[in-house]
N, C-alpha and C. Protein backbone atom coordinates (compact mmCIF):
# COMPACT_ATOMS: atom_id res chain seq x y z
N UNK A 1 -6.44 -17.63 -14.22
CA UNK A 1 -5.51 -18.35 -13.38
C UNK A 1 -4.09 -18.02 -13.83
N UNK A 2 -3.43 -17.74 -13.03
CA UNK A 2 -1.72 -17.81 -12.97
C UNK A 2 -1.03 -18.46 -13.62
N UNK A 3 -0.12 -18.47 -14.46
CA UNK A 3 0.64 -19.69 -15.29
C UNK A 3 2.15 -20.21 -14.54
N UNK A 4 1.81 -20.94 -14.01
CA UNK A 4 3.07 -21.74 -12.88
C UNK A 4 4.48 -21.31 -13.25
N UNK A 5 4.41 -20.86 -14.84
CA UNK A 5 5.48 -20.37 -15.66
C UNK A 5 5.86 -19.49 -15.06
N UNK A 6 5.35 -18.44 -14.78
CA UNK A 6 5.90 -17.05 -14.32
C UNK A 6 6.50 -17.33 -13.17
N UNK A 7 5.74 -18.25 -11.77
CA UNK A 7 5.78 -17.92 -10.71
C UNK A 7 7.29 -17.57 -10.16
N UNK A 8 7.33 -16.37 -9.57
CA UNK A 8 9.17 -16.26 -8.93
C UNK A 8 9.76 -17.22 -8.39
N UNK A 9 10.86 -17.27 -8.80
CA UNK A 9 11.80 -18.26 -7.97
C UNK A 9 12.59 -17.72 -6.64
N UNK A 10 12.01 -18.56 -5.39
CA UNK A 10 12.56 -17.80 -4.32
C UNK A 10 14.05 -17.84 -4.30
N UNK A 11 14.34 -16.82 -3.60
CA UNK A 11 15.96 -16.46 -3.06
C UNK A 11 16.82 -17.71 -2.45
N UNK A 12 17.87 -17.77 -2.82
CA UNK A 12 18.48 -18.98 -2.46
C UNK A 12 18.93 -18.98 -0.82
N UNK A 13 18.46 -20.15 -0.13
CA UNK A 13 18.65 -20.32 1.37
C UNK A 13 17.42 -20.15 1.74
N UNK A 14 16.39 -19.91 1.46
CA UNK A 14 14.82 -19.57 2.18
C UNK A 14 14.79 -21.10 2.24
N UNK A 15 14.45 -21.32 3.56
CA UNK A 15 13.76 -22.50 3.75
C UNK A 15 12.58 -22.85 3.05
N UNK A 16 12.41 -24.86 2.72
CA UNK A 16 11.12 -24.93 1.58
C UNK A 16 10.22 -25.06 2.45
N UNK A 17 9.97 -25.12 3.60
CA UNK A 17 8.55 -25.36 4.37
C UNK A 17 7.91 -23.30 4.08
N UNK A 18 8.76 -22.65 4.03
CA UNK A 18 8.50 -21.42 4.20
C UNK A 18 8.15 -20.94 3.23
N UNK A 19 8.67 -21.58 1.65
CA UNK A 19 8.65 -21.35 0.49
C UNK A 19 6.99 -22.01 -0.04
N UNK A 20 7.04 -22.89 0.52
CA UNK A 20 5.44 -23.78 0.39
C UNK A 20 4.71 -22.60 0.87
N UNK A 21 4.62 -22.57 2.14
CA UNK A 21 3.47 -22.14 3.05
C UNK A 21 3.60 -20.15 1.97
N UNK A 22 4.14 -19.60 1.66
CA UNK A 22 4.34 -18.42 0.82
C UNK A 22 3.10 -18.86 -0.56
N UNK A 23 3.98 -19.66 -1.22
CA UNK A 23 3.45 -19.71 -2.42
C UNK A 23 1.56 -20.19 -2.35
N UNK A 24 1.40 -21.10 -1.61
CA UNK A 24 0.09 -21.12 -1.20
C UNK A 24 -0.76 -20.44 -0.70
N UNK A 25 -0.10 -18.97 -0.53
CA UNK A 25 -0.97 -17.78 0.11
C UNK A 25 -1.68 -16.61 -0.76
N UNK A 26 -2.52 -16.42 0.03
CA UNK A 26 -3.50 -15.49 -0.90
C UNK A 26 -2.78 -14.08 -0.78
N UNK A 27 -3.36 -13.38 -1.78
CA UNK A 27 -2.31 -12.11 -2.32
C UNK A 27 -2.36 -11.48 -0.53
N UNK A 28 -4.04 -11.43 0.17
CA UNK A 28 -4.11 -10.83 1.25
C UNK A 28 -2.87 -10.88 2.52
N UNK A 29 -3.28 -12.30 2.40
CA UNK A 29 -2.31 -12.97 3.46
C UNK A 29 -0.44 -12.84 3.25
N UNK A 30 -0.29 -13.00 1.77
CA UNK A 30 1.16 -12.39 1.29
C UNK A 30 1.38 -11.06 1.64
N UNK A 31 0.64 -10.06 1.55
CA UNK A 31 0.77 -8.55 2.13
C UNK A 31 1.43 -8.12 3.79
N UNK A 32 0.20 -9.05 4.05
CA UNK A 32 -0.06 -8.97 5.76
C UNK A 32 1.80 -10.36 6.23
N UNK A 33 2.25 -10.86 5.95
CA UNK A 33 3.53 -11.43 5.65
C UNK A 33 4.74 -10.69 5.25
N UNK A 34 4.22 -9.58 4.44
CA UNK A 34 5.54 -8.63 4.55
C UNK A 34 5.60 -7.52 5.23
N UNK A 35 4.24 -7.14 6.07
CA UNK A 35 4.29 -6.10 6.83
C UNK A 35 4.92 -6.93 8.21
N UNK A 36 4.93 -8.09 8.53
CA UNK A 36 5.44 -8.74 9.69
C UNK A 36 7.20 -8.95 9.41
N UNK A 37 7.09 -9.26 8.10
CA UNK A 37 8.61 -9.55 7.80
C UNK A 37 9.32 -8.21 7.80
N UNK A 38 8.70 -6.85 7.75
CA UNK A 38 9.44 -5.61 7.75
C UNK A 38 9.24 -5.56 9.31
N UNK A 39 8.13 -6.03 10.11
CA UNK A 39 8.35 -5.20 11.73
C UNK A 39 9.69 -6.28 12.04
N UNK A 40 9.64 -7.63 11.89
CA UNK A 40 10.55 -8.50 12.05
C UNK A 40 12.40 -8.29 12.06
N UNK A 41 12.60 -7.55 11.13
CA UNK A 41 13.86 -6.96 10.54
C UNK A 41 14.13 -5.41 11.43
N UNK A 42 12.77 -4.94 11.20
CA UNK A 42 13.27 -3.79 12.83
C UNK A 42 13.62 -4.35 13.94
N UNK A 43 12.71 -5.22 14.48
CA UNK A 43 13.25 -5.70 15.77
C UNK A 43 14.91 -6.35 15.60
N UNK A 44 15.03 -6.95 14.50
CA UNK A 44 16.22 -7.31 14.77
C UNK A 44 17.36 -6.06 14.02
N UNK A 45 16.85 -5.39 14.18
CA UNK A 45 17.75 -4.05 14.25
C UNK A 45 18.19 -3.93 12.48
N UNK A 46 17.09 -4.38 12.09
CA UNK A 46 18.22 -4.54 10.48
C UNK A 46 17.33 -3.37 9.45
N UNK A 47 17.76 -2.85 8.71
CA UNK A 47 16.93 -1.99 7.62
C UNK A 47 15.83 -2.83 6.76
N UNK A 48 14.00 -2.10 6.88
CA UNK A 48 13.23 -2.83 6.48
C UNK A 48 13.59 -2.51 4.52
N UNK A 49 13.08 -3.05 3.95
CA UNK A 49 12.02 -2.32 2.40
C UNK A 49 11.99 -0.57 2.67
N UNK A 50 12.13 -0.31 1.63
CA UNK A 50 12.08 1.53 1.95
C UNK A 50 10.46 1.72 0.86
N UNK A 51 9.71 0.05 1.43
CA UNK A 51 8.27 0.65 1.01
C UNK A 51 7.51 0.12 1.96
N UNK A 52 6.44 1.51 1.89
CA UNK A 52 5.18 1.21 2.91
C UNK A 52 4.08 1.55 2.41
N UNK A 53 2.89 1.10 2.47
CA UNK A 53 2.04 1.17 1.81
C UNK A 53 1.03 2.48 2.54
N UNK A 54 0.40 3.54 1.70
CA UNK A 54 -0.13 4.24 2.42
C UNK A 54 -1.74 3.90 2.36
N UNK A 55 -2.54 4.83 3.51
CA UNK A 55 -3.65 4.51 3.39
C UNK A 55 -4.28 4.82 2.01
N UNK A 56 -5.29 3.67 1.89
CA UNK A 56 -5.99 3.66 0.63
C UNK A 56 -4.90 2.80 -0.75
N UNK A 57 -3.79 2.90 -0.35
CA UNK A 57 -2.53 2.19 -1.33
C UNK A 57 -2.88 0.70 -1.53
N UNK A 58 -2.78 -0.35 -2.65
CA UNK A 58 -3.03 -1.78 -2.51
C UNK A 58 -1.82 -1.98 -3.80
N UNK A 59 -0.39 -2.60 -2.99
CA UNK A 59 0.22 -2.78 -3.49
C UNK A 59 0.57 -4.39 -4.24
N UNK A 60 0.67 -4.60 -5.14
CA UNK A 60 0.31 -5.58 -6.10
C UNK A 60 1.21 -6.71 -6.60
N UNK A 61 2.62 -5.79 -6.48
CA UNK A 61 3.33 -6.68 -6.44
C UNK A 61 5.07 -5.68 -6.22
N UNK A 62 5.80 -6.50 -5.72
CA UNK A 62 7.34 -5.52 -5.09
C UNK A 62 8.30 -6.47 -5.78
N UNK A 63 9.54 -5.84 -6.89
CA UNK A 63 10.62 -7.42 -6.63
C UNK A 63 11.69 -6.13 -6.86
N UNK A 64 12.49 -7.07 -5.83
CA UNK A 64 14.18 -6.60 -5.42
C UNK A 64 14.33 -6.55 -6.64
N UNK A 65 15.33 -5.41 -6.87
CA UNK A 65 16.21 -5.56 -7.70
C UNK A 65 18.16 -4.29 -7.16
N UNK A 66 19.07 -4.44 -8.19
CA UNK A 66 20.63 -3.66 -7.65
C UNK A 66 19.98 -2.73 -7.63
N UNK A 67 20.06 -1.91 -6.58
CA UNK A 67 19.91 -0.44 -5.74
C UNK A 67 18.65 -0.06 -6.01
N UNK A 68 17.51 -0.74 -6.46
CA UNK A 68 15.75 -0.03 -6.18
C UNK A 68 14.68 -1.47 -6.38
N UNK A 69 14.07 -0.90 -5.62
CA UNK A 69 12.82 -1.88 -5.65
C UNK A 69 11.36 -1.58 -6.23
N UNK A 70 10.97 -2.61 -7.42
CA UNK A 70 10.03 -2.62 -8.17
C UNK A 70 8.89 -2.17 -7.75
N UNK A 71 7.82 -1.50 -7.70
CA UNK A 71 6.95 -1.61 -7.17
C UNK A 71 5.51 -1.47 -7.90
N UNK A 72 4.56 -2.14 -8.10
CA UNK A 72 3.36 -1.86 -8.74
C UNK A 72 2.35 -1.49 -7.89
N UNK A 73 1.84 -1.18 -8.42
CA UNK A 73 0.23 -0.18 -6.56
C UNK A 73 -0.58 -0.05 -7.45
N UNK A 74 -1.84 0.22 -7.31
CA UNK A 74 -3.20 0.99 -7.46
C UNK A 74 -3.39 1.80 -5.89
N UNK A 75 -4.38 2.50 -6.34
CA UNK A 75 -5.16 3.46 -5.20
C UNK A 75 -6.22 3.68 -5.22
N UNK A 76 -7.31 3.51 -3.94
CA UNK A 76 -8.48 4.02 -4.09
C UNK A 76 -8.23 5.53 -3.12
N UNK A 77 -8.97 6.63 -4.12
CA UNK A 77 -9.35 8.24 -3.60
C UNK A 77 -9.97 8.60 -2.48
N UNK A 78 -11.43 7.94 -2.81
CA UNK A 78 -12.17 8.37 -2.00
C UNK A 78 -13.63 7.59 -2.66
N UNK A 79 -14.39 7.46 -1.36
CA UNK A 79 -15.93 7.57 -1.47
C UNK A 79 -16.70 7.98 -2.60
N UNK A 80 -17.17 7.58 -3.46
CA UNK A 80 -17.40 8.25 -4.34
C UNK A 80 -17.25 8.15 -5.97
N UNK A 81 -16.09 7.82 -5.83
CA UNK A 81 -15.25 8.10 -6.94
C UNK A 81 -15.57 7.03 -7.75
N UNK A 82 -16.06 7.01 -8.90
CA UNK A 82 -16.61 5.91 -9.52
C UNK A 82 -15.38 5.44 -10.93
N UNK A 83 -14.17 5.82 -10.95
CA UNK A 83 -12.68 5.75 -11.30
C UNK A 83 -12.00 4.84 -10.34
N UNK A 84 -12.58 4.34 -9.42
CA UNK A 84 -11.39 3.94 -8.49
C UNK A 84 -11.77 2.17 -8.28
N UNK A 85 -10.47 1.81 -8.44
CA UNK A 85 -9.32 1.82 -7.93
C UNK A 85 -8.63 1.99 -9.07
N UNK A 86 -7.50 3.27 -8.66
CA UNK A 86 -6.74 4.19 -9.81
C UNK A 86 -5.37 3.47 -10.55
N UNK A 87 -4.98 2.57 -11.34
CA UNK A 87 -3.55 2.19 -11.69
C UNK A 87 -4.27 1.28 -12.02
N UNK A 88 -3.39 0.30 -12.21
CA UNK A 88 -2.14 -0.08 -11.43
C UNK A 88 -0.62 1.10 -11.94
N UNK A 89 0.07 1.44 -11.05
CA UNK A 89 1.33 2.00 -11.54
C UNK A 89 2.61 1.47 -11.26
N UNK A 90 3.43 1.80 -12.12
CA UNK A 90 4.97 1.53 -12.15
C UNK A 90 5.55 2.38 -11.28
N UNK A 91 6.11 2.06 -9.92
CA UNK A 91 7.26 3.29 -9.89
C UNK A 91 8.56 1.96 -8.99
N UNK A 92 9.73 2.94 -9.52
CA UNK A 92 11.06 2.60 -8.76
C UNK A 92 11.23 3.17 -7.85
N UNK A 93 11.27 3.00 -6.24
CA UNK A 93 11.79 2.71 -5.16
C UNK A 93 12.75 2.81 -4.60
N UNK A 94 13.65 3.70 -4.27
CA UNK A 94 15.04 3.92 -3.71
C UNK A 94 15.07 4.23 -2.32
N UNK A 95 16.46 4.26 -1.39
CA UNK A 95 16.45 5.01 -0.41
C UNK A 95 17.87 5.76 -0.60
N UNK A 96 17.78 7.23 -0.52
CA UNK A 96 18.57 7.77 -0.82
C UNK A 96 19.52 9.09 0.21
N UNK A 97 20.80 9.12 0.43
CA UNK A 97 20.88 9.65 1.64
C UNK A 97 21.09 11.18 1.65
N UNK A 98 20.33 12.05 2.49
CA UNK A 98 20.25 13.41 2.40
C UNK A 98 21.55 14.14 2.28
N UNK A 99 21.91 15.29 2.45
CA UNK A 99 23.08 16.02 2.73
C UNK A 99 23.82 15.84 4.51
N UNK A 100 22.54 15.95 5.10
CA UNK A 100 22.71 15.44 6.63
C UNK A 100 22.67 14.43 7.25
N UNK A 101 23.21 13.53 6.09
CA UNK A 101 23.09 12.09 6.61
C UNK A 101 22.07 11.40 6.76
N UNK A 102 20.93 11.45 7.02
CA UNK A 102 19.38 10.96 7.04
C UNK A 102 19.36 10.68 6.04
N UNK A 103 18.05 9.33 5.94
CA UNK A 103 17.83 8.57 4.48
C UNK A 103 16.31 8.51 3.98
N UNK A 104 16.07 8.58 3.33
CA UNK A 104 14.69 9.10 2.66
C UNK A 104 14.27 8.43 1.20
N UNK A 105 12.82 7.91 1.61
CA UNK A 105 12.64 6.96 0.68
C UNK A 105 12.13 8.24 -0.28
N UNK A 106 12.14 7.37 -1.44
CA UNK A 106 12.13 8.13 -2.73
C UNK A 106 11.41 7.62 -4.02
N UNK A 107 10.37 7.44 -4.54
CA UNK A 107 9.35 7.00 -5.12
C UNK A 107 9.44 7.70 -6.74
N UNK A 108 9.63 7.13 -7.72
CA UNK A 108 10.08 7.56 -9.37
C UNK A 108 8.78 6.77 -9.69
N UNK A 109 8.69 7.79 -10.18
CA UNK A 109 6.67 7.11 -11.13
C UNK A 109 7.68 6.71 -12.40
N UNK A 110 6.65 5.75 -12.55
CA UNK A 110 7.16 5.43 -14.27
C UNK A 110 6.21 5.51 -15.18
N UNK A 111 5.32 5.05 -14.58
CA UNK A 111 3.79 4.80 -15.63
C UNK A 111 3.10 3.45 -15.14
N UNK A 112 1.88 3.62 -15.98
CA UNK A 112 0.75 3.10 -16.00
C UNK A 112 1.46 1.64 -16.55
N UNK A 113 0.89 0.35 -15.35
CA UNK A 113 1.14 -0.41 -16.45
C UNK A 113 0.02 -1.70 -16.31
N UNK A 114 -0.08 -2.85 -17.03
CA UNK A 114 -1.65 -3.60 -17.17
C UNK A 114 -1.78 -4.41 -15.94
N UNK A 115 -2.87 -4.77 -15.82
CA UNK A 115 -3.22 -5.58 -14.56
C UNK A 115 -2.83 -7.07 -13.89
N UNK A 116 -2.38 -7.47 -15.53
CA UNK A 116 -1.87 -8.80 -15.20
C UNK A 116 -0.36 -8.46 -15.32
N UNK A 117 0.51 -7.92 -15.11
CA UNK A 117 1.86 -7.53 -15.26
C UNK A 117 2.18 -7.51 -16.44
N UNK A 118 1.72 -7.35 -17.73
CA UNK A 118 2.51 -7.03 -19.11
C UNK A 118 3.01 -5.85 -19.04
């Protein structure tokens, strides 16, 4: 079980009905909440997370931070593979802008790190 200690402290101005109904959610349902909160921010024309999860990707946990975003993942390969699910890994998260102006997310491995976040 989780130690209430850790749990993040939300961003200041998030409404608490929103902050409840969050914290009471299963990791699944938290996932499927930020893939709505990134289509959400397109529609309103605003820049999502410069992360997306690819197939087979199960990302574990994301926190903002000045100019990159945290990201921890595992991966399953393939069928088969009796190694999998591969990580969890560390990488930093940027979006960074080309020579031609276009912006391109950008993924810095860091390493391997433990399952419960140490």
């Amino acid at each position: 079980m989780t130690d209430d200690s850790d749990r993040p402290t939300p961003p200041e101005g998030l409404p608490p009905k929103l902050v409840d109904q969050l914290t009471n959610s299963t990791p699944e349902e938290l996932r499927k909440a930020i893939v709505h909160a990134q289509e959400l921010l397109y529609y309103h024309e605003e820049s999502a997370l410069p992360v997306e999860a690819e197939a087979g990707d199960d990302i574990l946990r994301m926190t903002e931070h000045d100019g990159y975003t945290e990201v921890v993942k595992q991966y399953s390969c393939s069928e088969g593979c009796d190694d999998c699910p591969h990580g969890p890994y560390l990488y930093h998260v940027t979006e960074e802008t080309l020579p031609n102006g276009t912006r391109e997310t950008h993924w810095s491995f860091i390493g391997r790190v433990n399952a419960d976040g140490d």
